[in-house]
C-alpha atoms as a PDB file:
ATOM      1  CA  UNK A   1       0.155  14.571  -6.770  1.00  0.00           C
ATOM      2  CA  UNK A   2      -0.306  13.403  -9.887  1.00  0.00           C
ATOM      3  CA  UNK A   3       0.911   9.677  -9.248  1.00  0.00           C
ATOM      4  CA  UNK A   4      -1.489   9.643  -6.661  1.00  0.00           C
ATOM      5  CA  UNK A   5      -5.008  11.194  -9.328  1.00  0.00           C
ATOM      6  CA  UNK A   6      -3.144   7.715 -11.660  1.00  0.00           C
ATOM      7  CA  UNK A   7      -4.055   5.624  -9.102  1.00  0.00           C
ATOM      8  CA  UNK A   8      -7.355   6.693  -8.392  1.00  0.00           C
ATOM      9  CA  UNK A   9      -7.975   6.647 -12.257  1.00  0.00           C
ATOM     10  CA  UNK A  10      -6.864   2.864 -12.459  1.00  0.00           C
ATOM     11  CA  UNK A  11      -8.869   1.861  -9.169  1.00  0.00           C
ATOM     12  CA  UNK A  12     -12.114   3.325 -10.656  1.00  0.00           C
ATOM     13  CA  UNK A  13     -11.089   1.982 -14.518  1.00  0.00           C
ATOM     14  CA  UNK A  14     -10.785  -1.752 -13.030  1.00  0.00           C
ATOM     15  CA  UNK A  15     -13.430  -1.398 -10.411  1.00  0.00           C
ATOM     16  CA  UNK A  16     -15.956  -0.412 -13.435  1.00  0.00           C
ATOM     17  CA  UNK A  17     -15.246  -3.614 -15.168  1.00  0.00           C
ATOM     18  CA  UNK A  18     -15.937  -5.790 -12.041  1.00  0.00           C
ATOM     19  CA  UNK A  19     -12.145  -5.614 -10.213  1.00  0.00           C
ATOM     20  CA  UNK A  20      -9.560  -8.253 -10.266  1.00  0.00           C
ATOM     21  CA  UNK A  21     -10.854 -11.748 -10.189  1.00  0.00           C
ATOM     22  CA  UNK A  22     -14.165 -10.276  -9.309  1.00  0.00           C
ATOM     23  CA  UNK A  23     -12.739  -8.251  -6.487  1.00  0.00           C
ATOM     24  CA  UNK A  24     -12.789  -4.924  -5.741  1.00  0.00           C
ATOM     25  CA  UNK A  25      -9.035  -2.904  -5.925  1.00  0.00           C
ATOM     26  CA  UNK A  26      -9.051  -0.466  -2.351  1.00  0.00           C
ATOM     27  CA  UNK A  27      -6.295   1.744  -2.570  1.00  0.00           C
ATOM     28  CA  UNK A  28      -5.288   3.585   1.092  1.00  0.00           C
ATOM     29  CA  UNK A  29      -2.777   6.042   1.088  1.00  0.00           C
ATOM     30  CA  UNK A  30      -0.538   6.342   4.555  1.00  0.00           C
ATOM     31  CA  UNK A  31       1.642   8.943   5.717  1.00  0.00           C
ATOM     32  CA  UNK A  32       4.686   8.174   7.760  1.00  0.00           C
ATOM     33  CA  UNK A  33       5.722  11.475   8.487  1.00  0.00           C
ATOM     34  CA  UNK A  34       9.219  10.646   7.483  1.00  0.00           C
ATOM     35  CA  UNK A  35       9.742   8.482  10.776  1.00  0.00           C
ATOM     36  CA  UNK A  36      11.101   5.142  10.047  1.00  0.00           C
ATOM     37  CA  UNK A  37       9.044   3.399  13.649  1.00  0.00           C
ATOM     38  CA  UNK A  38       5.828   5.286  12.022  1.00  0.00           C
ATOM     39  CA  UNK A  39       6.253   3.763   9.244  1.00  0.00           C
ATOM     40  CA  UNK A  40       6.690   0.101   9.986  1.00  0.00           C
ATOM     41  CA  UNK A  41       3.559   0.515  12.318  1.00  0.00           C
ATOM     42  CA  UNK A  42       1.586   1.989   9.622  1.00  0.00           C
ATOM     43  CA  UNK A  43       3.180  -1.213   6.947  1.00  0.00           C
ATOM     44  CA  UNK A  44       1.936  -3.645  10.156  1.00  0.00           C
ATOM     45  CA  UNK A  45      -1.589  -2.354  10.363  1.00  0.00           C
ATOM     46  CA  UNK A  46      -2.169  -1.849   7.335  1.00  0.00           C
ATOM     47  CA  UNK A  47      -0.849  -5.984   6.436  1.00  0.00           C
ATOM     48  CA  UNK A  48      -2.692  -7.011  10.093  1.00  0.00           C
ATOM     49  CA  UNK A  49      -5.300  -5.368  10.347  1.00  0.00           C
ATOM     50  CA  UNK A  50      -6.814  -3.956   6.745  1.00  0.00           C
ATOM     51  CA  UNK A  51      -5.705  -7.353   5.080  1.00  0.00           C
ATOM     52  CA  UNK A  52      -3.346  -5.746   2.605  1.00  0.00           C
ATOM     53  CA  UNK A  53      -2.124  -7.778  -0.130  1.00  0.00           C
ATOM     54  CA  UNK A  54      -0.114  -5.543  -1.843  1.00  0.00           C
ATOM     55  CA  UNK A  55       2.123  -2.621  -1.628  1.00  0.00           C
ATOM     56  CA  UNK A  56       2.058   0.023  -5.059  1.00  0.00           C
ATOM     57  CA  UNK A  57       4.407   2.994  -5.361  1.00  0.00           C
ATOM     58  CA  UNK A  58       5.603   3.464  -1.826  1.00  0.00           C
ATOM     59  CA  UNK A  59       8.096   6.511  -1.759  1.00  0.00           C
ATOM     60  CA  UNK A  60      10.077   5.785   1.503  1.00  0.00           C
ATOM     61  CA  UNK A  61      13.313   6.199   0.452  1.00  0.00           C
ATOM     62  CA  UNK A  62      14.018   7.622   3.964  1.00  0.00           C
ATOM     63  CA  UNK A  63      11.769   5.248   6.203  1.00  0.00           C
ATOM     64  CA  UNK A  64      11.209   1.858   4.362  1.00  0.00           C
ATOM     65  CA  UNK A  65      14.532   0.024   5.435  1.00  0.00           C
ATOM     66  CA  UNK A  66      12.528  -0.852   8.123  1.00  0.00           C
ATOM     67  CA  UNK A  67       9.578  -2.710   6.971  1.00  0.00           C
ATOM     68  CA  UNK A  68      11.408  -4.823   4.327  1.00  0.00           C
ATOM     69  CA  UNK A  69      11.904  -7.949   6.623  1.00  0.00           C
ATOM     70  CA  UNK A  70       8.809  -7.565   8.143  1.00  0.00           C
ATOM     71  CA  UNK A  71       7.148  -7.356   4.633  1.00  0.00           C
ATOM     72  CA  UNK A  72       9.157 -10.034   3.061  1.00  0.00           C
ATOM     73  CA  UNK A  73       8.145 -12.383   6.222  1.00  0.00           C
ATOM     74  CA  UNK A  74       4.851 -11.620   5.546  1.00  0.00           C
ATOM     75  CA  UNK A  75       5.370 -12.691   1.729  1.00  0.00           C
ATOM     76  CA  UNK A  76       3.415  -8.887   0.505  1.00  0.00           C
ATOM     77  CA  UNK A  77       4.786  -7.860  -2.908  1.00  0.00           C
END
């Protein structure tokens, strides 16, 4: 996908000149599958347990009704 080869780009572009604020950008990439429970696991691990601070370009158009309170709670742009 060629969203997907722009974000690698930009992660290795600002990781070469040191990250943001001197830390390194991770990008992960999660597939829901299309299932709307999959996905608000996958949003919950990835907030719980990899520390995510941010969510970039997430195409759920069918599945991501479900995480929006749980994000917003959780104060993750």
């Amino acid at each position: 996908m060629p969203d997907t080869q722009g974000l690698q780009i930009w992660q290795r572009f600002v990781n070469a000149r040191g990250g943001i604020n001197g830390h390194s950008v991770r990008i992960a990439f999660v597939d829901d599958g299309a299932d709307p429970a999959r996905h608000r696991a996958a949003v919950q691990e990835q907030v719980e347990k990899e520390k995510v601070i941010a969510f970039i370009q997430n195409f759920e158009a069918l599945t991501g009704q479900g995480s929006v309170a749980y994000i917003t709670s959780k104060r993750v742009p």
